[in-house]
Protein backbone atom coordinates (compact mmCIF):
# COMPACT_ATOMS: atom_id res chain seq x y z
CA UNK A 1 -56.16 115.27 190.79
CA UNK A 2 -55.31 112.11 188.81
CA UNK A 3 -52.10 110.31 190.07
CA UNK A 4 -50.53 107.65 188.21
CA UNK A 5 -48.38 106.55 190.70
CA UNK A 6 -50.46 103.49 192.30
CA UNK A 7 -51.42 102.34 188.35
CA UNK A 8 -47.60 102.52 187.24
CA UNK A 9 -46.67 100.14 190.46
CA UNK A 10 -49.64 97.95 189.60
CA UNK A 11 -49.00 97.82 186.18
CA UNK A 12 -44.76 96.98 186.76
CA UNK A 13 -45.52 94.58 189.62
CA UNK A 14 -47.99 92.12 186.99
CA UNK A 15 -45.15 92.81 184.54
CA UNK A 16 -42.56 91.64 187.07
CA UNK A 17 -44.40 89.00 188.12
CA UNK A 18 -45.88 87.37 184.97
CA UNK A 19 -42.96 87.50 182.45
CA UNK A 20 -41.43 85.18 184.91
CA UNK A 21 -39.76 82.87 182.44
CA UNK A 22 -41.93 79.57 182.96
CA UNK A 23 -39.82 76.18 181.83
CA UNK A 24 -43.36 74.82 181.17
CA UNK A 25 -43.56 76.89 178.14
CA UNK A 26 -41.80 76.57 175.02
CA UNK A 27 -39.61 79.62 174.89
CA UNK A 28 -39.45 80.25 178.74
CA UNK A 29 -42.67 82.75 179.35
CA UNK A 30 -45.28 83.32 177.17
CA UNK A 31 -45.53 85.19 174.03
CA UNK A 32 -49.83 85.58 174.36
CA UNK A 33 -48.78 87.75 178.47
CA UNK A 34 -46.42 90.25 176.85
CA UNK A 35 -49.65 90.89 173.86
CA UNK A 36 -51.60 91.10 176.04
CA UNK A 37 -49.73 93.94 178.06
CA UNK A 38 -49.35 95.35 174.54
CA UNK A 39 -52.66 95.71 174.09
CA UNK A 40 -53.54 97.30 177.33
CA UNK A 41 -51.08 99.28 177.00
CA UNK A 42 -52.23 100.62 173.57
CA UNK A 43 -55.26 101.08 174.88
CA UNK A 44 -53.90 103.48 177.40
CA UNK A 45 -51.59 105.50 175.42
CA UNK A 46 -51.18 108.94 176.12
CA UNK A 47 -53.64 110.18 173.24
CA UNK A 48 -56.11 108.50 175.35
CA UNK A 49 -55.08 109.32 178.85
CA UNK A 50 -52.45 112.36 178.82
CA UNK A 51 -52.29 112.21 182.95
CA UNK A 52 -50.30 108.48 182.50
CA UNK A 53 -48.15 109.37 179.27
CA UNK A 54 -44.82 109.64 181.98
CA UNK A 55 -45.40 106.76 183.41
CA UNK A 56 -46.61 105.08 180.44
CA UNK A 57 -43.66 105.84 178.60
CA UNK A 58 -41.47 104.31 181.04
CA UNK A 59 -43.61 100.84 181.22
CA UNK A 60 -42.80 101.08 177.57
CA UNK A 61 -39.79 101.17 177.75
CA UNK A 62 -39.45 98.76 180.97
CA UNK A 63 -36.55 95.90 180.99
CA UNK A 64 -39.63 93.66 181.94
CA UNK A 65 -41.14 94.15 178.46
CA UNK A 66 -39.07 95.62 175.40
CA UNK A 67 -36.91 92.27 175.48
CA UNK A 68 -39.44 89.70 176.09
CA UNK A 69 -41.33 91.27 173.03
CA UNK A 70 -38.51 92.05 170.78
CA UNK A 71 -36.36 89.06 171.70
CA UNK A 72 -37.61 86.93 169.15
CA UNK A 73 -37.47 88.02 165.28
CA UNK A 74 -39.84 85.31 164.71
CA UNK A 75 -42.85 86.30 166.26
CA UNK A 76 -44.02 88.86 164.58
CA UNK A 77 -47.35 89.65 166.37
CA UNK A 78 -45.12 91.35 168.95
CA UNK A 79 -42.92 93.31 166.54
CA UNK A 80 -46.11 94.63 165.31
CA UNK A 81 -47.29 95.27 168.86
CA UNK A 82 -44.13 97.36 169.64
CA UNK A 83 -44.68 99.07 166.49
CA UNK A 84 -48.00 100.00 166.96
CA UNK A 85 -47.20 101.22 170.39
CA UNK A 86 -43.97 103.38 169.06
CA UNK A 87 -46.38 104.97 166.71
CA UNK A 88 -48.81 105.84 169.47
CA UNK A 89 -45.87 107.52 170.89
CA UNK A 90 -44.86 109.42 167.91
CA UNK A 91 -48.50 110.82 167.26
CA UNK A 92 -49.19 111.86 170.31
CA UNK A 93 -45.57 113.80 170.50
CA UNK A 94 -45.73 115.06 166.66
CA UNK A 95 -47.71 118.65 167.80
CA UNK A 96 -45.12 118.91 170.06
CA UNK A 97 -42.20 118.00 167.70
CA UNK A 98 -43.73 120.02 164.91
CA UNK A 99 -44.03 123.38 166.89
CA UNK A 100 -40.84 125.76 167.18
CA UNK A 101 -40.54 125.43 170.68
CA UNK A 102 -41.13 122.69 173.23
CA UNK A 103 -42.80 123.30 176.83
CA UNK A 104 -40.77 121.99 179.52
CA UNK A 105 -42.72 119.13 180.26
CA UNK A 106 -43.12 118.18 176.50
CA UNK A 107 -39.44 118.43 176.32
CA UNK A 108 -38.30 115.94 179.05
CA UNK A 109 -40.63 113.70 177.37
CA UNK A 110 -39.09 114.14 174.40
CA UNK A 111 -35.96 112.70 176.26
CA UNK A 112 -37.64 110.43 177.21
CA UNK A 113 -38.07 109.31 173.63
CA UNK A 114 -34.63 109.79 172.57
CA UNK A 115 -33.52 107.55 175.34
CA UNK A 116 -35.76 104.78 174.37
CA UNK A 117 -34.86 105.12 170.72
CA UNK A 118 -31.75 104.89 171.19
CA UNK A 119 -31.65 101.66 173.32
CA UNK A 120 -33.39 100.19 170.42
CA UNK A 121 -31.39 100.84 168.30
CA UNK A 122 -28.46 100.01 170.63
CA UNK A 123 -30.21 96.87 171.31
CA UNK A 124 -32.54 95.75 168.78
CA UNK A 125 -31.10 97.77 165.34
CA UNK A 126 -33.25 95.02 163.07
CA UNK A 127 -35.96 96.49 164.50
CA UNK A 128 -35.97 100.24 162.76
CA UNK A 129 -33.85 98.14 159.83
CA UNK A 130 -37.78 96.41 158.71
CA UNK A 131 -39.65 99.21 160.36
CA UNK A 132 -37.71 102.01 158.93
CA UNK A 133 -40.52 103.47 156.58
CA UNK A 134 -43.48 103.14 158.77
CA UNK A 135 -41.54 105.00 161.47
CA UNK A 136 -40.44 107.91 159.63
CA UNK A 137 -43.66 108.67 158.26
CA UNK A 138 -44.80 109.46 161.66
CA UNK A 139 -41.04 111.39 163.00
CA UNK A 140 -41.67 114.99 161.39
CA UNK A 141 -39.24 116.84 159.20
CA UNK A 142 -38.13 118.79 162.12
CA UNK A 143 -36.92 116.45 164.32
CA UNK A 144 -34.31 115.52 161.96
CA UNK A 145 -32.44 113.39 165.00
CA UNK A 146 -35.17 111.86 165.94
CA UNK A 147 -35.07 110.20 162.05
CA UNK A 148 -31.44 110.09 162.19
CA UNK A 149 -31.53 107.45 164.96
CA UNK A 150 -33.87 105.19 162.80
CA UNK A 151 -32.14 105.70 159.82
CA UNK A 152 -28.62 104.71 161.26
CA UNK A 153 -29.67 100.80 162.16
CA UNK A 154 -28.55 97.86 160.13
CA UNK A 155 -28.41 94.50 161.06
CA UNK A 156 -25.93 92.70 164.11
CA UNK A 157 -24.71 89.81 161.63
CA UNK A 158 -22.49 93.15 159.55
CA UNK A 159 -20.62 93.43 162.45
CA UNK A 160 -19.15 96.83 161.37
CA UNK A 161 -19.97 99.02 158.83
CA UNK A 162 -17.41 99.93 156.21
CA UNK A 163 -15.45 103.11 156.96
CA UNK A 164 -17.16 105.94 154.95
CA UNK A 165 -14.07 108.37 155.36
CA UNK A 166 -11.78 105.30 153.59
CA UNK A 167 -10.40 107.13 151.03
CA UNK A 168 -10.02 103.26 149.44
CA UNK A 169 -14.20 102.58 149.64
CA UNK A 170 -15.31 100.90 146.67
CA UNK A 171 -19.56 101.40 147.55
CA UNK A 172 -20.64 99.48 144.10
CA UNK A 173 -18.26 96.66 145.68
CA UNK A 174 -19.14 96.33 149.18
CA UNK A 175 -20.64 92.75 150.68
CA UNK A 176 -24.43 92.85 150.52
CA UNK A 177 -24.76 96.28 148.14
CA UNK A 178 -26.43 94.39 145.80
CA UNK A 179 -29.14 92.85 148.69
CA UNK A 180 -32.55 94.59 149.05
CA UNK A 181 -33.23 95.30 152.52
CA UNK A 182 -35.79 93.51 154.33
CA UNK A 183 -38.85 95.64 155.52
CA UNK A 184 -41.83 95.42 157.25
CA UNK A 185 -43.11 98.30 155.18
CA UNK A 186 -46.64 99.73 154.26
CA UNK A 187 -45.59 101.83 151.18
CA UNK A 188 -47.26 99.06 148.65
CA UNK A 189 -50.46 99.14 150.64
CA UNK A 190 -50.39 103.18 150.64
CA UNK A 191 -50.38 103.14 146.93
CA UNK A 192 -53.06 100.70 146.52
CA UNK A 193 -55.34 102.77 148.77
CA UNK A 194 -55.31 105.60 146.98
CA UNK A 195 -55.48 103.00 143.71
CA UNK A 196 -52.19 104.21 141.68
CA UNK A 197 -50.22 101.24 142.24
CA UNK A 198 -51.10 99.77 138.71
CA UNK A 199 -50.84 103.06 137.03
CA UNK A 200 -47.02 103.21 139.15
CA UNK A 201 -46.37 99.42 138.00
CA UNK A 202 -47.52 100.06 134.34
CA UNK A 203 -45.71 102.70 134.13
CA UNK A 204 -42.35 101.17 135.06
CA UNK A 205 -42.29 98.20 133.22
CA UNK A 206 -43.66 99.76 129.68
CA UNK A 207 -43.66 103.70 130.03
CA UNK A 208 -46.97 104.18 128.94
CA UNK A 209 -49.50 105.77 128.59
CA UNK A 210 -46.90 108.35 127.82
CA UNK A 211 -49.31 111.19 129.68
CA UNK A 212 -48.04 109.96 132.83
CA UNK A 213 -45.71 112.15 133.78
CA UNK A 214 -48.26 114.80 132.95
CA UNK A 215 -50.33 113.64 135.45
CA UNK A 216 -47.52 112.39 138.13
CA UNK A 217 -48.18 115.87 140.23
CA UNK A 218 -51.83 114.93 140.77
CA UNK A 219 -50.81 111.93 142.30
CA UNK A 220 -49.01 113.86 145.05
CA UNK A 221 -50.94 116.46 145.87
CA UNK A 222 -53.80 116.51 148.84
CA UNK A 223 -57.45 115.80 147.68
CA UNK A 224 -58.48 118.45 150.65
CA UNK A 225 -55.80 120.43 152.15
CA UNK A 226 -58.34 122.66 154.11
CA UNK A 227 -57.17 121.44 157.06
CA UNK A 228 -53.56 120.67 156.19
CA UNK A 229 -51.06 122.09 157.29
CA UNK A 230 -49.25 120.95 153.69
CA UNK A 231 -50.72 120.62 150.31
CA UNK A 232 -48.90 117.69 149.15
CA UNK A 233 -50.24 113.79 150.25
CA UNK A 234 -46.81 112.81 152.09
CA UNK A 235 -47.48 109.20 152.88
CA UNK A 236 -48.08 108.82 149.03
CA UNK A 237 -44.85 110.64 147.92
CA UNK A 238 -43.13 109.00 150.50
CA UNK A 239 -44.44 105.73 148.90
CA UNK A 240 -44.32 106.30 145.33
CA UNK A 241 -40.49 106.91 145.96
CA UNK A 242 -39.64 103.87 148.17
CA UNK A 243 -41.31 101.86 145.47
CA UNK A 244 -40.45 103.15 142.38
CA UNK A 245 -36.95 102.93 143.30
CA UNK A 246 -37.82 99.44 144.87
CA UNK A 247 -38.71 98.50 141.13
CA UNK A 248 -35.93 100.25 139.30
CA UNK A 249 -32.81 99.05 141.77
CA UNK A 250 -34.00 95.56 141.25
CA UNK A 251 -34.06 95.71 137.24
CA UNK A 252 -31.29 94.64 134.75
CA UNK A 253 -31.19 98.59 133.26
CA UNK A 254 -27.52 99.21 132.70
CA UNK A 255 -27.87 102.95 132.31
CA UNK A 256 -29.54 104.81 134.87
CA UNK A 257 -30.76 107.72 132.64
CA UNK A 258 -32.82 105.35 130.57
CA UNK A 259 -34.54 104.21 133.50
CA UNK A 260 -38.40 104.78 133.72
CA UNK A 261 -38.03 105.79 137.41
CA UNK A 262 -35.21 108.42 137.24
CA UNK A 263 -38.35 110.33 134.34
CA UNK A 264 -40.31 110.37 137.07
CA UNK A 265 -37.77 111.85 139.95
CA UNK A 266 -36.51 113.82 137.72
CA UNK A 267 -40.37 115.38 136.77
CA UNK A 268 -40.92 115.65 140.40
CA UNK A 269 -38.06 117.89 140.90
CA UNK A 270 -38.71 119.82 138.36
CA UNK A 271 -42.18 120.38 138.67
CA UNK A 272 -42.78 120.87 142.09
CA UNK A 273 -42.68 124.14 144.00
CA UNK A 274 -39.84 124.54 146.91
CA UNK A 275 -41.89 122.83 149.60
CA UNK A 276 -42.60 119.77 147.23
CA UNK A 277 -38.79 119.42 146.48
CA UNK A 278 -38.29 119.22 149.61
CA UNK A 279 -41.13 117.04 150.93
CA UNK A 280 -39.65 114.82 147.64
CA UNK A 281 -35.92 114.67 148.68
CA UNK A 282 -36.37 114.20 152.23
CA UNK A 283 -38.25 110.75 150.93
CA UNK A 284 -34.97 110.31 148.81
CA UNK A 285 -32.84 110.91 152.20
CA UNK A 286 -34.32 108.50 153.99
CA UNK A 287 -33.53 105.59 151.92
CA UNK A 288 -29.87 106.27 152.86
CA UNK A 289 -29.22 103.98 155.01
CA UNK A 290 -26.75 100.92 155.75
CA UNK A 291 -24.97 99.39 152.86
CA UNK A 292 -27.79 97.64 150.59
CA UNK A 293 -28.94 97.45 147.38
CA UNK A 294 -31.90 100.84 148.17
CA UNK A 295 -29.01 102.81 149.71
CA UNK A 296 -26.65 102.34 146.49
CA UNK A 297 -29.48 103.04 144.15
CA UNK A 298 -30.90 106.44 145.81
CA UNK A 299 -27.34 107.62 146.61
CA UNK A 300 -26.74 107.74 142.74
CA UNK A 301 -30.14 108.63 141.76
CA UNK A 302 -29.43 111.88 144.56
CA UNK A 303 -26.29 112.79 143.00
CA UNK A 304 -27.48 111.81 139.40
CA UNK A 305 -30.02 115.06 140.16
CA UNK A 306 -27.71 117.13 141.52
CA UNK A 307 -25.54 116.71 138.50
CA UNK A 308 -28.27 117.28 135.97
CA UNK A 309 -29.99 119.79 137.57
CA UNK A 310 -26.92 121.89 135.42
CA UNK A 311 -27.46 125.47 135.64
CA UNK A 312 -30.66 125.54 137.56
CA UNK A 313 -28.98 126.30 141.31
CA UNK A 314 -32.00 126.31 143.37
CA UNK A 315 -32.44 122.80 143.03
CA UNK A 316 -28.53 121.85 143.81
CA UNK A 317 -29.15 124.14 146.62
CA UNK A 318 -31.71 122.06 148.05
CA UNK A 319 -30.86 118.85 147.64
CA UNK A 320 -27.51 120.03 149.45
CA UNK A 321 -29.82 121.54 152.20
CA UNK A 322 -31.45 118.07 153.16
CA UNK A 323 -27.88 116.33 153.05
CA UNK A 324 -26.40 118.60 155.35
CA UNK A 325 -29.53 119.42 158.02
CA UNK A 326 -28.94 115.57 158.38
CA UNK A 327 -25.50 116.23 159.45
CA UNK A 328 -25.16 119.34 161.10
CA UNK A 329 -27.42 117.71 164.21
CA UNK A 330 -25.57 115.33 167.13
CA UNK A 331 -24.23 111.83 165.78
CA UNK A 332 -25.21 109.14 164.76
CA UNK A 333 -25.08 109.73 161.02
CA UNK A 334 -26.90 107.09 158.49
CA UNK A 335 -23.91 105.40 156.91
CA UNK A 336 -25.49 105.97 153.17
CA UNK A 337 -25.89 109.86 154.32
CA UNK A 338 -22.27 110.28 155.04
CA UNK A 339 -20.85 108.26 151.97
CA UNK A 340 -23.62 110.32 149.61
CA UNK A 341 -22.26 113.87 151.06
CA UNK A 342 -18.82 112.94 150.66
CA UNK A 343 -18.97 111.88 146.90
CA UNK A 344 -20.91 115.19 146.56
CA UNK A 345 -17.89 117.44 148.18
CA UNK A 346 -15.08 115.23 146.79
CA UNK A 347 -16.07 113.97 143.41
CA UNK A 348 -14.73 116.68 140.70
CA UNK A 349 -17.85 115.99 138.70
CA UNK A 350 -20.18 118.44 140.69
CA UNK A 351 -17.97 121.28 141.09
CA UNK A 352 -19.64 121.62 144.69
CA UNK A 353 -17.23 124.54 146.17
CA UNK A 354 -17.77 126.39 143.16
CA UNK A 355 -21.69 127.17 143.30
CA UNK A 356 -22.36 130.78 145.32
CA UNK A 357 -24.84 129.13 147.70
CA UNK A 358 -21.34 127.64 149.46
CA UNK A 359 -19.94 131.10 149.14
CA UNK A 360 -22.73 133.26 149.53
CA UNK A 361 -21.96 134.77 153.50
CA UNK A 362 -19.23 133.79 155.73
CA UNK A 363 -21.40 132.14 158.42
CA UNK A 364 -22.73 129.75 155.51
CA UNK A 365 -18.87 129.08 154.66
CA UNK A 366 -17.74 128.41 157.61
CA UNK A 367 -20.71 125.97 158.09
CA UNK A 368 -19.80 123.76 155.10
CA UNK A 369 -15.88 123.74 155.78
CA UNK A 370 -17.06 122.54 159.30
CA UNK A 371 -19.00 119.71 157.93
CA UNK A 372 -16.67 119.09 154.97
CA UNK A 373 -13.90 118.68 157.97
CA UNK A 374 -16.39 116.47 159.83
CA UNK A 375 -15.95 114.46 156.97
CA UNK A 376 -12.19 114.26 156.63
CA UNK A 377 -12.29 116.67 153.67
CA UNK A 378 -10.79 119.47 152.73
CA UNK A 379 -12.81 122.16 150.67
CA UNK A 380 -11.14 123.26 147.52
């Protein structure tokens, strides 16, 4: 019977050992040992040797390597190394994660993970700030705190985010809402694997070929979803959402109707079926983030949709399901999250407490005044 006892005191000892800060070195030890831990540890991950995923986790997560290869924003060989090695992590818990119930060893690793998350985001928040999109293509939609924790960085140098529950906040007026956010993000290169980036980038700067939007569902959907569990592609609608509203926050359009990109969100919604929408929104959801020009931009687009959706209730229905699913689960919140939900509740332009899916059965009511108190609101 495999034991990976001996091998986790092997591998902690050389940790211990050889990240010894050396004064020889520029930067006190050396940035090619920690890679090179990276890399066996990579090699190692629990996809590839299930018997060591404990202890692998927890030389992962050791104080003898997550600072020596995150301390430095400039080296970005070993951001990408913890990356890579977070991912591994992710896959190899996603069957797990994605199933309704988790076993009990499955779920003390999956403590395991929360506890690791959370001291980077506790410790290095810049981290899941640049990495944000990679990582959430690989949390999925059910472990909706699991997101929440990557979603709910933003940089050191703000200090302190703005109060949400100010009754005072001015969003469109806030330092830095008018900064794109930096990120280390793959969305451009998932577009121009599948080749639509041109047809995307065409599209936004001229509107044409005017067939487009005909066409826009194709672009989402699975080439072969025999063996899918979905039939929609959700890296690509993922992408085609982070950077078509990359494009259209960054352009001098005054009037956010007239805007190339809100045709095609507002196509999507329309066109797809419930599982689409939803697929489509959560992409929306997790742009909502700290205060920066993407969070401003897909807060309005998300309440732009809810207010023209008009009479059509099933889709204000769902867009208010992936808001609050985001809040009903333990804190922390995404700061762009709680600021979007509140205009929704408070703002006399959506009517919110008067559609019957807030009224519909007592349980549900009670749910939303909960939330709606959460947020230092008072239904109407």
């Amino acid at each position: 019977m495999f034991s990976p006892k001996p091998y986790f005191r092997i591998f902690v000892s050389l940790m211990e050992d050889l990240t010894i800060p050396d004064p020889a070195l520029v930067g006190g030890s050396s940035t090619e040992v920690i890679l090179q831990f990276a890399n066996a540890l990579h090699a190692i991950r629990p996809q590839i040797v299930p018997g060591f995923a404990f202890a692998w986790l927890e030389l992962v997560s050791h104080r003898s390597f997550v600072p020596k290869l995150l301390i430095s924003r400039k080296q970005m060989k070993c951001w990408n190394s913890m990356h890579v090695l977070i991912v591994d992590l992710l896959q190899y818990m996603e069957p797990y994660l994605s199933g309704a119930d988790l076993s009990d060893s499955a779920g003390i690793m999956y403590k395991g993970l929360l506890r690791f998350m959370m001291l980077l985001l506790h410790d290095f928040p810049e981290f899941f700030c640049d990495y944000h999109f990679n990582l959430c293509e690989y949390i999925p939609n059910t472990s909706i705190q699991l997101r929440n924790l990557v979603l709910s960085a933003f940089p050191r140098n703000m200090m302190r985010l703005p109060d949400p529950f100010s009754s005072n906040l001015k969003v469109d007026s806030l330092p830095g809402i008018n900064q794109p956010p930096i990120m280390l993000s793959s969305h451009v290169q998932i577009l121009e694997k599948f080749g639509f980036l041109e047809d995307i980038k065409k599209y936004l700067k001229t509107r044409a070929p005017a067939t487009f939007l005909d066409s826009i569902l194709d672009l989402v959907l699975l080439r072969d979803a025999k063996n899918s569990t979905t039939r929609y592609n959700v890296p690509i609608m993922n992408a085609l959402v982070l950077y078509t509203g990359s494009v259209a926050s960054s352009s001098n359009s005054a009037s956010v109707e007239r805007q190339a990109s809100v045709a095609m969100f507002d196509k999507l919604l329309k066109e797809l079926d419930t599982e689409g929408r939803y697929l489509f929104l959560n992409g929306i959801a997790n742009q909502l983030r700290y205060p920066n020009l993407h969070t401003y931009y897909f807060s309005c687009i998300l309440l732009y949709l809810f207010a023209e959706a008009g009479r059509d209730v099933k889709l204000k229905e769902q867009i208010t399901r992936v808001l609050l699913e985001r809040l009903i689960v333990h804190r922390p919140h995404p700061w762009g999250l709680l600021i979007t939900f509140i205009e929704l509740i408070k703002n006399q332009r959506y009517q919110f407490w008067s559609h019957e899916f807030t009224q519909c059965h007592p349980d549900i009511k009670r749910l939303f005044e909960s939330v709606a108190a959460s947020c230092m609101i008072k239904p109407r």
